[in-house]
N, C-alpha and C. Protein backbone atom coordinates (compact mmCIF):
# COMPACT_ATOMS: atom_id res chain seq x y z
N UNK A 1 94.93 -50.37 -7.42
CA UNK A 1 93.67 -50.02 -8.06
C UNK A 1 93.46 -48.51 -7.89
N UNK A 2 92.68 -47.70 -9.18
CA UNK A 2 92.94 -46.05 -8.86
C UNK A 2 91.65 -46.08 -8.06
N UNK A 3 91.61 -46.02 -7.09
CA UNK A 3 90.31 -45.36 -6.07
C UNK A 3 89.51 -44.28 -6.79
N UNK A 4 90.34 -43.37 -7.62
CA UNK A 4 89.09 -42.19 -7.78
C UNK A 4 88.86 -42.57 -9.00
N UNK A 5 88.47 -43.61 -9.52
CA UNK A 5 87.65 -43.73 -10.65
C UNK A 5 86.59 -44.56 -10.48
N UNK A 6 85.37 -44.19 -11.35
CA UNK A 6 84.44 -44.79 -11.07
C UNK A 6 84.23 -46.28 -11.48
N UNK A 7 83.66 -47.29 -9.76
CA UNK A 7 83.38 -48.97 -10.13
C UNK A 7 82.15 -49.26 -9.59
N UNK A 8 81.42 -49.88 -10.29
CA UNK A 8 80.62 -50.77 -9.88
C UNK A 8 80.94 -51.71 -8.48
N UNK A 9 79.64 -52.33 -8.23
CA UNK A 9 79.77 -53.38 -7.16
C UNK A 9 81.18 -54.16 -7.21
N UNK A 10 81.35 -55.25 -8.03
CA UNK A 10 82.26 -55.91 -8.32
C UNK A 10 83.65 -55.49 -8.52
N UNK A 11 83.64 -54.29 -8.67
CA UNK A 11 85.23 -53.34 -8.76
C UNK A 11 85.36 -53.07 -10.41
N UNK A 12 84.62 -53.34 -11.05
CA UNK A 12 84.95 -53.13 -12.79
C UNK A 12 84.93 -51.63 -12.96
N UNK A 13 85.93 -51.14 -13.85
CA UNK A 13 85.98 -49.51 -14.04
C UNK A 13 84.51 -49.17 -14.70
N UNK A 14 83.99 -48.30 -14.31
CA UNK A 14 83.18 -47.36 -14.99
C UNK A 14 82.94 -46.01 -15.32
N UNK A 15 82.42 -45.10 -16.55
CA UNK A 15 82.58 -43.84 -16.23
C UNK A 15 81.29 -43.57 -16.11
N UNK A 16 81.17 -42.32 -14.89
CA UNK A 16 79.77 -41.84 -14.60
C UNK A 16 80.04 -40.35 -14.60
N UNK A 17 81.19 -40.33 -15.57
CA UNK A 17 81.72 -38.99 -15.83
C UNK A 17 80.26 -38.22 -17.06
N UNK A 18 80.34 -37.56 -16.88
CA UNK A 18 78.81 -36.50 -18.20
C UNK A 18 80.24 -36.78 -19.02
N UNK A 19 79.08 -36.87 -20.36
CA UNK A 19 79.59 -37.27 -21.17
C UNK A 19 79.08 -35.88 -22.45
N UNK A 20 79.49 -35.62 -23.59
CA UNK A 20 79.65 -34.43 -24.36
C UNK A 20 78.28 -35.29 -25.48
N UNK A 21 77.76 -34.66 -26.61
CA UNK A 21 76.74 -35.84 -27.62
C UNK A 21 77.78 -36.75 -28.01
N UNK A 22 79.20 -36.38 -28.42
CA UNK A 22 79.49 -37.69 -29.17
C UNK A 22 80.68 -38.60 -28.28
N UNK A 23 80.11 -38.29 -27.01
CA UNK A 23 80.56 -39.17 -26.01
C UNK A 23 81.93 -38.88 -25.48
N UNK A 24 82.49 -37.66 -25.48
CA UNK A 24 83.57 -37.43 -24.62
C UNK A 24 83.29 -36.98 -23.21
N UNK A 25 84.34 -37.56 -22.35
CA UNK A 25 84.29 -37.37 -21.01
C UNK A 25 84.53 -35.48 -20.95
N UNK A 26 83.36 -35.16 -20.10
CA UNK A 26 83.52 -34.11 -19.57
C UNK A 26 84.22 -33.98 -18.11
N UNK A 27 84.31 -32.95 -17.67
CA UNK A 27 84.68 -32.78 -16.20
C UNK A 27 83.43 -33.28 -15.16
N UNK A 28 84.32 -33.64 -14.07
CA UNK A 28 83.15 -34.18 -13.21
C UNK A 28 82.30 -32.69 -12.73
N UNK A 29 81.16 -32.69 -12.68
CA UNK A 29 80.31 -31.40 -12.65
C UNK A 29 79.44 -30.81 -13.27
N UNK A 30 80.42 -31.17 -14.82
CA UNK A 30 79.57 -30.50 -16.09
C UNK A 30 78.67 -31.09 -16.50
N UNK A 31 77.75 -30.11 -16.84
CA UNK A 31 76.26 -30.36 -17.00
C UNK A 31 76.85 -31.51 -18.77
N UNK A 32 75.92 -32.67 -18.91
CA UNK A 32 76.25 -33.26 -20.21
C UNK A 32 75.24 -34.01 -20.37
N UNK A 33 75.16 -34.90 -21.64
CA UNK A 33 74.39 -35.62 -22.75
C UNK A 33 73.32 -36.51 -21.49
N UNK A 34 72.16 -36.78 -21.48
CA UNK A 34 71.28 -38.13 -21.09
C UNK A 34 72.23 -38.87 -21.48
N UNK A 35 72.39 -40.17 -20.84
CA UNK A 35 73.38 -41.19 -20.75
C UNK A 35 72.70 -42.46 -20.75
N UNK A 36 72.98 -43.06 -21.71
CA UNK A 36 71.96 -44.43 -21.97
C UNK A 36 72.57 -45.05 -20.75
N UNK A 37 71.77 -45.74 -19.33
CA UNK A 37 72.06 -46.19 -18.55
C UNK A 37 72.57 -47.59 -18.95
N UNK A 38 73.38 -47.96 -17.91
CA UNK A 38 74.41 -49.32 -17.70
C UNK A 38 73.77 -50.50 -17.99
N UNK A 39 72.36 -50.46 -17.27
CA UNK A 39 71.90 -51.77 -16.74
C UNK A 39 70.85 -51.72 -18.28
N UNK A 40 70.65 -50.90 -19.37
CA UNK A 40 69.56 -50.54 -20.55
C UNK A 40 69.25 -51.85 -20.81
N UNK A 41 68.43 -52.60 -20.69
CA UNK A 41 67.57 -53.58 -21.84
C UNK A 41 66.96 -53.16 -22.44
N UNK A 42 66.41 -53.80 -24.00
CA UNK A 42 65.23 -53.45 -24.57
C UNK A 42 65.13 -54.77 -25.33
N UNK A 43 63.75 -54.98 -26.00
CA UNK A 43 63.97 -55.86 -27.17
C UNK A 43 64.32 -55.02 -28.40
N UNK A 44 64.77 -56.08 -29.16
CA UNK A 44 65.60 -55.92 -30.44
C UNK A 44 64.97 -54.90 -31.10
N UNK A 45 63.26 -54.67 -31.37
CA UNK A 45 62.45 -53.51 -32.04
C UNK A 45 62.99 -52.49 -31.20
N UNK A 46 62.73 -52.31 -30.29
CA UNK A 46 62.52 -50.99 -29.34
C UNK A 46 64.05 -50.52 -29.15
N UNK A 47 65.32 -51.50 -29.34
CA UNK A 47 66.67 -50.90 -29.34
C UNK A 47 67.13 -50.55 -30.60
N UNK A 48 66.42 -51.13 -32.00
CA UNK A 48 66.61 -50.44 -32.88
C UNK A 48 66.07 -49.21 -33.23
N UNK A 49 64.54 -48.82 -32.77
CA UNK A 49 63.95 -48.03 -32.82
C UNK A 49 64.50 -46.60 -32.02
N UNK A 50 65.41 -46.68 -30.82
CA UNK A 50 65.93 -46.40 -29.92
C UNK A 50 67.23 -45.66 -30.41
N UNK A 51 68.12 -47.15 -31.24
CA UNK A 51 69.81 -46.43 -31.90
C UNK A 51 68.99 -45.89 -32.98
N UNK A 52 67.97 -45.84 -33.94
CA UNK A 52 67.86 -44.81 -34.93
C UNK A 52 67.58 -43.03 -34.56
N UNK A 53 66.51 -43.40 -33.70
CA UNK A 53 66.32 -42.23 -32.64
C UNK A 53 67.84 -41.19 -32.79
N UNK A 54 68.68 -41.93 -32.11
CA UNK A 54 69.50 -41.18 -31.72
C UNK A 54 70.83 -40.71 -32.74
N UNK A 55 70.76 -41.84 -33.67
CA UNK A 55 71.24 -41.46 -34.86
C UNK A 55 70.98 -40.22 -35.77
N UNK A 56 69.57 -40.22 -35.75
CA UNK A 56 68.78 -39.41 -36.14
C UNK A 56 68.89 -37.45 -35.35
N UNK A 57 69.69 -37.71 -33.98
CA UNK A 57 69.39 -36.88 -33.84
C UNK A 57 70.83 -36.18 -33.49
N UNK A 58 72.01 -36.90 -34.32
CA UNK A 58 73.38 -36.49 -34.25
C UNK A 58 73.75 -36.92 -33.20
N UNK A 59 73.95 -38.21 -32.29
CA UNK A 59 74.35 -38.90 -31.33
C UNK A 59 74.32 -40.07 -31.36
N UNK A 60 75.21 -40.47 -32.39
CA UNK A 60 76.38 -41.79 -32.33
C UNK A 60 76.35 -42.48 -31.53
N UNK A 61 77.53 -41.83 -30.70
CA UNK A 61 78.25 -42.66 -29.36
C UNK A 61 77.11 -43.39 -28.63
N UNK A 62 75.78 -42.36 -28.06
CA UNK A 62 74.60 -42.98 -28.11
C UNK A 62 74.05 -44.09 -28.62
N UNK A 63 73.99 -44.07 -29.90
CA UNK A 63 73.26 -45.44 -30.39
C UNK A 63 74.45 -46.39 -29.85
N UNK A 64 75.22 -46.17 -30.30
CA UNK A 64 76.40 -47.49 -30.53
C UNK A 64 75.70 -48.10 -28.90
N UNK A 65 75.79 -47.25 -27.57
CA UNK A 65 75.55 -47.55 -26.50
C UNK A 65 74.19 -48.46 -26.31
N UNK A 66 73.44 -48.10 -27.05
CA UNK A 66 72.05 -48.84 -27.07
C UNK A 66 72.30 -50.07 -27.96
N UNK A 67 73.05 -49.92 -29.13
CA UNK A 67 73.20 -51.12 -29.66
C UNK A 67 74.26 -52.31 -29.01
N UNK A 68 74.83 -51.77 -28.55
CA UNK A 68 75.89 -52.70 -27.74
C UNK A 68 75.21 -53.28 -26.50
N UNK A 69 74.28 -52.52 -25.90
CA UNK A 69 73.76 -53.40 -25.21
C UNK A 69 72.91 -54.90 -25.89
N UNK A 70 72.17 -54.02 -26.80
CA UNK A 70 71.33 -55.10 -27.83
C UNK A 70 72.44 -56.64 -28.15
N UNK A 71 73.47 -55.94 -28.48
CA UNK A 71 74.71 -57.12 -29.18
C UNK A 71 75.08 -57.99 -27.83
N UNK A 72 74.81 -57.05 -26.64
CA UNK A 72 75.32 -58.56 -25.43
C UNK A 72 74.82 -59.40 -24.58
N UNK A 73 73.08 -58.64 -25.43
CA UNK A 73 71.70 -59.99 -24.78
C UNK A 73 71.14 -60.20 -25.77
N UNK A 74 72.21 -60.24 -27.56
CA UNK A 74 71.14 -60.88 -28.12
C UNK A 74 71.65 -62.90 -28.33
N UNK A 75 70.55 -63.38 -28.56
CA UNK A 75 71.25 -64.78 -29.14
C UNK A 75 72.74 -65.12 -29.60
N UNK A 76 73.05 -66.19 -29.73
CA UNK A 76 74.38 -66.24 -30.35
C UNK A 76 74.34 -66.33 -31.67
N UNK A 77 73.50 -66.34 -32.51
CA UNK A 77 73.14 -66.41 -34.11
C UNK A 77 73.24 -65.05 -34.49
N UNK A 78 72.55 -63.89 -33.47
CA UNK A 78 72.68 -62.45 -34.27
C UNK A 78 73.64 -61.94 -33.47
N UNK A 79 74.34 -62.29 -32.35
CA UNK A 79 75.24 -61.29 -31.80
C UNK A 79 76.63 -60.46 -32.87
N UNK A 80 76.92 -61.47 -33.79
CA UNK A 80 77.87 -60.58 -35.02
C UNK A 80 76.85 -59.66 -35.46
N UNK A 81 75.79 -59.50 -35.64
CA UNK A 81 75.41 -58.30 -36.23
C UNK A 81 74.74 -57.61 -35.52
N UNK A 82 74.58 -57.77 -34.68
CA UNK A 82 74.57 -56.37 -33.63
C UNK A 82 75.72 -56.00 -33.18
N UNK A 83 76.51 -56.88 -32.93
CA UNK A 83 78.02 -56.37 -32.84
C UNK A 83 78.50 -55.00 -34.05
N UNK A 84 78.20 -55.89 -35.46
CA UNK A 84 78.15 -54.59 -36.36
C UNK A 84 78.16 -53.40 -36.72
N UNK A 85 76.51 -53.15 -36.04
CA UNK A 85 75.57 -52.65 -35.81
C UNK A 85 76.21 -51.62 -35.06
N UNK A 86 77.00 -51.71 -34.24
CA UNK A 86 77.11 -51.39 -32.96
C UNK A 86 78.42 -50.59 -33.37
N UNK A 87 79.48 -51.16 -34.14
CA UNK A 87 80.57 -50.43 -34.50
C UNK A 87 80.06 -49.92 -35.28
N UNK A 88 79.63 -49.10 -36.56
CA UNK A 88 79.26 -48.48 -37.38
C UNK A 88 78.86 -47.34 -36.57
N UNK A 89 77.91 -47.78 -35.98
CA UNK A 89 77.91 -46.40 -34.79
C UNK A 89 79.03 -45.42 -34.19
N UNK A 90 79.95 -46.26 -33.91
CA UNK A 90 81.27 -46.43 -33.12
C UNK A 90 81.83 -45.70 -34.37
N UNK A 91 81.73 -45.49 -35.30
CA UNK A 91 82.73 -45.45 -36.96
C UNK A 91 82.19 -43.85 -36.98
N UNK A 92 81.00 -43.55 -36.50
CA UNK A 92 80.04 -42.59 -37.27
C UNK A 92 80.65 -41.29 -36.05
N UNK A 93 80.78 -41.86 -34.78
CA UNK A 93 81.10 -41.25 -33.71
C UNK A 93 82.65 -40.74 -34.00
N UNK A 94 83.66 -41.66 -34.67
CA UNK A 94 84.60 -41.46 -34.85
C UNK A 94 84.86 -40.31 -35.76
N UNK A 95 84.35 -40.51 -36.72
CA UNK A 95 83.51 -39.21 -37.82
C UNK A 95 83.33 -37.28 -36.89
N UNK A 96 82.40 -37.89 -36.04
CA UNK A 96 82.34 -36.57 -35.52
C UNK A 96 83.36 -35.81 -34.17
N UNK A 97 84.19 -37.04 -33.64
CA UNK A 97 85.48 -36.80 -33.46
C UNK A 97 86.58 -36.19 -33.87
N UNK A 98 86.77 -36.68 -35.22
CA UNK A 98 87.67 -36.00 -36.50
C UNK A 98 88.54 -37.24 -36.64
N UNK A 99 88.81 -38.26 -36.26
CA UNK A 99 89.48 -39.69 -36.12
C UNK A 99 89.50 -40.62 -37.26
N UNK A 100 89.20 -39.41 -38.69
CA UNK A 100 89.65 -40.42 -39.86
C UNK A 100 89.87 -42.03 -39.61
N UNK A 101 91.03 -42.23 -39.53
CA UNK A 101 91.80 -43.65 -39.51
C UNK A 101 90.60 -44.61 -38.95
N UNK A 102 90.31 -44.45 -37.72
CA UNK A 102 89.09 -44.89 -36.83
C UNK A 102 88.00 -45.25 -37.47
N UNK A 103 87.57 -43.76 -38.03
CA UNK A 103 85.91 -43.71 -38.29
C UNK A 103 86.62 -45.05 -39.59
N UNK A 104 87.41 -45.47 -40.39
CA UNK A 104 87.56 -46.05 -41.45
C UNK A 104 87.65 -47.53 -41.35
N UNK A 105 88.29 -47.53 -40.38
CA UNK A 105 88.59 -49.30 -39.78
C UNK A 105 87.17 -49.63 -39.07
N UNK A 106 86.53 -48.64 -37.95
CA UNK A 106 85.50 -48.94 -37.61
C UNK A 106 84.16 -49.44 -38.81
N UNK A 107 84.30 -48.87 -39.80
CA UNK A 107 82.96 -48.55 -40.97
C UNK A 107 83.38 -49.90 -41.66
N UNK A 108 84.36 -50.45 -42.34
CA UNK A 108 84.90 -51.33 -42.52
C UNK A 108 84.71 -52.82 -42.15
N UNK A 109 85.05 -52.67 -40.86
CA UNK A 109 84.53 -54.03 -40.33
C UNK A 109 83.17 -54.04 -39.37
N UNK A 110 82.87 -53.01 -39.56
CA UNK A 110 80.94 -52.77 -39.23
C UNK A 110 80.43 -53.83 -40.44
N UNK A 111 80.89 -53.25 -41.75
CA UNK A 111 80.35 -53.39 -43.26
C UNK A 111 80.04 -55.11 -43.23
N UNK A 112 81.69 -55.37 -43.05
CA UNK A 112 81.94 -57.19 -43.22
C UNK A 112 80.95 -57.83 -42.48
N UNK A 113 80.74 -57.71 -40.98
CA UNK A 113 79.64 -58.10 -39.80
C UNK A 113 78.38 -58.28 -40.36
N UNK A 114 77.84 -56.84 -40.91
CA UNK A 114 76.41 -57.14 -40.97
C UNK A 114 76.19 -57.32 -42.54
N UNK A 115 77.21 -57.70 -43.14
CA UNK A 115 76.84 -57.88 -44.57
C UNK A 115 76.50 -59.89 -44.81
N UNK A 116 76.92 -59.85 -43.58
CA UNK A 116 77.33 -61.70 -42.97
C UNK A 116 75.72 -61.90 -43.01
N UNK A 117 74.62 -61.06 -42.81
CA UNK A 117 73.05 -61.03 -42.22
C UNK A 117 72.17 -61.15 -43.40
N UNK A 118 71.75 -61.48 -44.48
CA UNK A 118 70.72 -62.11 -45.26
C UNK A 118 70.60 -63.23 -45.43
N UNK A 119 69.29 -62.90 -45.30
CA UNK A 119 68.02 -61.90 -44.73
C UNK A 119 68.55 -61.56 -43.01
N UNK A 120 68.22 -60.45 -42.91
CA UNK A 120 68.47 -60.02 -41.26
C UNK A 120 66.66 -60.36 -40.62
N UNK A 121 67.37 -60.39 -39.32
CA UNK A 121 65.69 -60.31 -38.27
C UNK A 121 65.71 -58.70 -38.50
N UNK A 122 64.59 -58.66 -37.70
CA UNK A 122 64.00 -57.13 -37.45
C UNK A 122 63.73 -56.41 -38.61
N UNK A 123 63.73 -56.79 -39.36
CA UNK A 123 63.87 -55.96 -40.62
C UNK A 123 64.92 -54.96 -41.50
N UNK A 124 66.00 -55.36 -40.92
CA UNK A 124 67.34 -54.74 -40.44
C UNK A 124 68.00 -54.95 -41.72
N UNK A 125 67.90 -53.73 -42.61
CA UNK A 125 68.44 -53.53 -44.02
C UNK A 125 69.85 -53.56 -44.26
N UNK A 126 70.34 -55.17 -44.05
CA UNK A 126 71.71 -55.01 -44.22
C UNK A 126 72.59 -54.86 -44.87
N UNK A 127 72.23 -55.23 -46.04
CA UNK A 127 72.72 -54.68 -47.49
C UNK A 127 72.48 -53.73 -47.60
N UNK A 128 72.01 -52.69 -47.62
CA UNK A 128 72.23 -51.35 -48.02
C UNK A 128 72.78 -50.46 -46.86
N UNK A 129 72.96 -51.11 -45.78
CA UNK A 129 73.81 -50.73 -44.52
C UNK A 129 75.25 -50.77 -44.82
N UNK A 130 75.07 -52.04 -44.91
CA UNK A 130 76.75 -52.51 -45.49
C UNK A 130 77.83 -51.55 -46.54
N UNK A 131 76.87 -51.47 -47.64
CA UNK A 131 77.41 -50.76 -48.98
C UNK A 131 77.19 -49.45 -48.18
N UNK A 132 76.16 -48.74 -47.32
CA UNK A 132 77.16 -47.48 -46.77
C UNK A 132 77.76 -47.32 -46.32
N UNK A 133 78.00 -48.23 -45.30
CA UNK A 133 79.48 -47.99 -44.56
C UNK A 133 80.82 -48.10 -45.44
N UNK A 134 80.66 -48.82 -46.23
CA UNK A 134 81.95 -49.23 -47.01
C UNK A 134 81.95 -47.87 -47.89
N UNK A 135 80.83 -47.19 -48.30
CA UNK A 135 81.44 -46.02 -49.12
C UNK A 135 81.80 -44.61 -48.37
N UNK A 136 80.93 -44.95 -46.97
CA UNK A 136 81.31 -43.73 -46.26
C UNK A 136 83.08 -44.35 -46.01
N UNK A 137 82.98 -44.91 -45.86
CA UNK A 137 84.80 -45.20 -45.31
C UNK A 137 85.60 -44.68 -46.41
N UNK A 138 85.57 -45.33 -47.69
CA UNK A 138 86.10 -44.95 -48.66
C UNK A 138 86.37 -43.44 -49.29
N UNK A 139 84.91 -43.14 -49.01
CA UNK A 139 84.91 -41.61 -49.15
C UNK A 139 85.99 -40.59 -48.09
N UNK A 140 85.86 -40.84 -47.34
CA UNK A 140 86.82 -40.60 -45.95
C UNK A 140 88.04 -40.98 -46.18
N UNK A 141 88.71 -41.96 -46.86
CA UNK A 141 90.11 -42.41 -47.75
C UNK A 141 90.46 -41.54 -48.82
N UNK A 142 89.24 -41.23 -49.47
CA UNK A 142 89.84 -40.46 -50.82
C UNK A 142 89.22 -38.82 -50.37
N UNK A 143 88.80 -38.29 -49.99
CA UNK A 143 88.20 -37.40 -49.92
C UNK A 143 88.65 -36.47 -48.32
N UNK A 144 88.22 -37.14 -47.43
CA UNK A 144 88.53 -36.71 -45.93
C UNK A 144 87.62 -36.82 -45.13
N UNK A 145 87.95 -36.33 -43.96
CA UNK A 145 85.97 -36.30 -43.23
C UNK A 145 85.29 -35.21 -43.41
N UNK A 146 85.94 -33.89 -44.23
CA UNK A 146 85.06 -32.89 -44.57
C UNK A 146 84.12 -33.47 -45.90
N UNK A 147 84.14 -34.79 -46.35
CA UNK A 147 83.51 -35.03 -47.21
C UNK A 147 82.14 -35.83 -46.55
N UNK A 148 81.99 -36.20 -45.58
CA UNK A 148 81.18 -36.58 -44.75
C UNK A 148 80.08 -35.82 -44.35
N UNK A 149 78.53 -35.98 -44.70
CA UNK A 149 77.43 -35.42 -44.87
C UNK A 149 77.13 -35.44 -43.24
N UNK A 150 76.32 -34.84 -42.76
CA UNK A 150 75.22 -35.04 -41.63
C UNK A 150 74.36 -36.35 -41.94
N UNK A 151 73.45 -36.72 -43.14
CA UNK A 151 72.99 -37.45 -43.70
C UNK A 151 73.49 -38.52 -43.59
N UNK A 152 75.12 -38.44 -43.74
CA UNK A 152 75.89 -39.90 -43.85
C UNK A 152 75.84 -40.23 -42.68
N UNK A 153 75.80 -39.90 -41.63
CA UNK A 153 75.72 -40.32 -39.84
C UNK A 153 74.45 -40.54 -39.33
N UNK A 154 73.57 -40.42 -40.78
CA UNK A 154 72.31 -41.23 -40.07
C UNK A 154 71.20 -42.33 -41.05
N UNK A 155 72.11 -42.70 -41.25
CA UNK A 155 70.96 -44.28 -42.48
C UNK A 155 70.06 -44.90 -41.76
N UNK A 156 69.09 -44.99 -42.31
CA UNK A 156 67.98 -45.89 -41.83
C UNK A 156 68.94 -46.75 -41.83
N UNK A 157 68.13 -47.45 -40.97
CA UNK A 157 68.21 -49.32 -40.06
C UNK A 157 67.46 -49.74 -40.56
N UNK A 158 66.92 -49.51 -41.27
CA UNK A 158 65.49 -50.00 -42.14
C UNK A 158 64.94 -51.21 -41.55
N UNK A 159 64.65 -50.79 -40.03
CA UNK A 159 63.93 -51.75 -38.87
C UNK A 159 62.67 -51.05 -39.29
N UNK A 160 61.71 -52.32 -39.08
CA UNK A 160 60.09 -52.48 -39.28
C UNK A 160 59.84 -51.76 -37.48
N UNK A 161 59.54 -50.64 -37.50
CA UNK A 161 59.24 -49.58 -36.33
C UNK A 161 57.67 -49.37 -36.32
N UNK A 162 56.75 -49.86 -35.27
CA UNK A 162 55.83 -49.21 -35.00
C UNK A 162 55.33 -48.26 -34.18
């Protein structure tokens, strides 16, 4: 087992390495991103309200982190689409990586997941989620990731937010 990496109680790897906005490991030291903590709950409003937030504010890797938590305490009826939910993020991050291939397979089978959701809970606009991911991918196939907007890395969730 590597001793100098970071584990939890139980021995499971973790990183508590600072992390960069779109989630690369920095050096241990360096000053980096707020880090959606390990243990994050929220309900389903307040974690969507939460991954738009951060979508919104050019930090991906972020949401995906908030949504992935959402995807592994939600029910077993919506966990595929927060799962989704959750890669699209993961797709968008890949995007600001430069990871073509990635951001494409990720956006892809984000698309299929939450296109599985009508009507979605939360208010969670999945059809028009869906059809962006599938054209941001596409666009990224024919075009590249210099064809990729700022705009495109942040679609409403078209969650009912109060």
């Amino acid at each position: 087992m590597d001793r100098d990496r970071d584990r939890d109680e139980a021995g499971r790897a973790r990183s508590a390495r600072p992390r960069d906005a779109y989630g690369r490991p920095l050096p241990r030291g360096a000053r980096g991103e707020e880090r959606v903590p390990d243990d994050y709950t929220a309900p389903p409003e307040e974690a969507l309200a939460e991954a738009q937030r951060l979508l919104d504010t050019d930090r991906p890797f972020h949401a995906h982190e908030v949504l992935e938590a959402a995807w592994k305490a939600a029910p077993d009826p919506e966990r595929e689409l927060w799962k989704g939910l959750a890669q699209m993020a993961v797709g968008f991050t890949h995007v600001r990586r430069g990871n073509a291939q990635g951001a494409q397979s990720l956006l892809r089978r984000a698309a299929d997941r939450i296109a599985a959701y009508d009507p979605a809970p939360y208010g969670i606009a999945t059809m028009p989620l869906a059809a962006h991911a599938r054209q941001v991918a596409d666009r990224i196939e024919r075009d590249g990731l210099d064809a990729v907007t700022d705009q495109d890395l942040a679609p409403s969730l078209g969650a009912i937010v109060s």
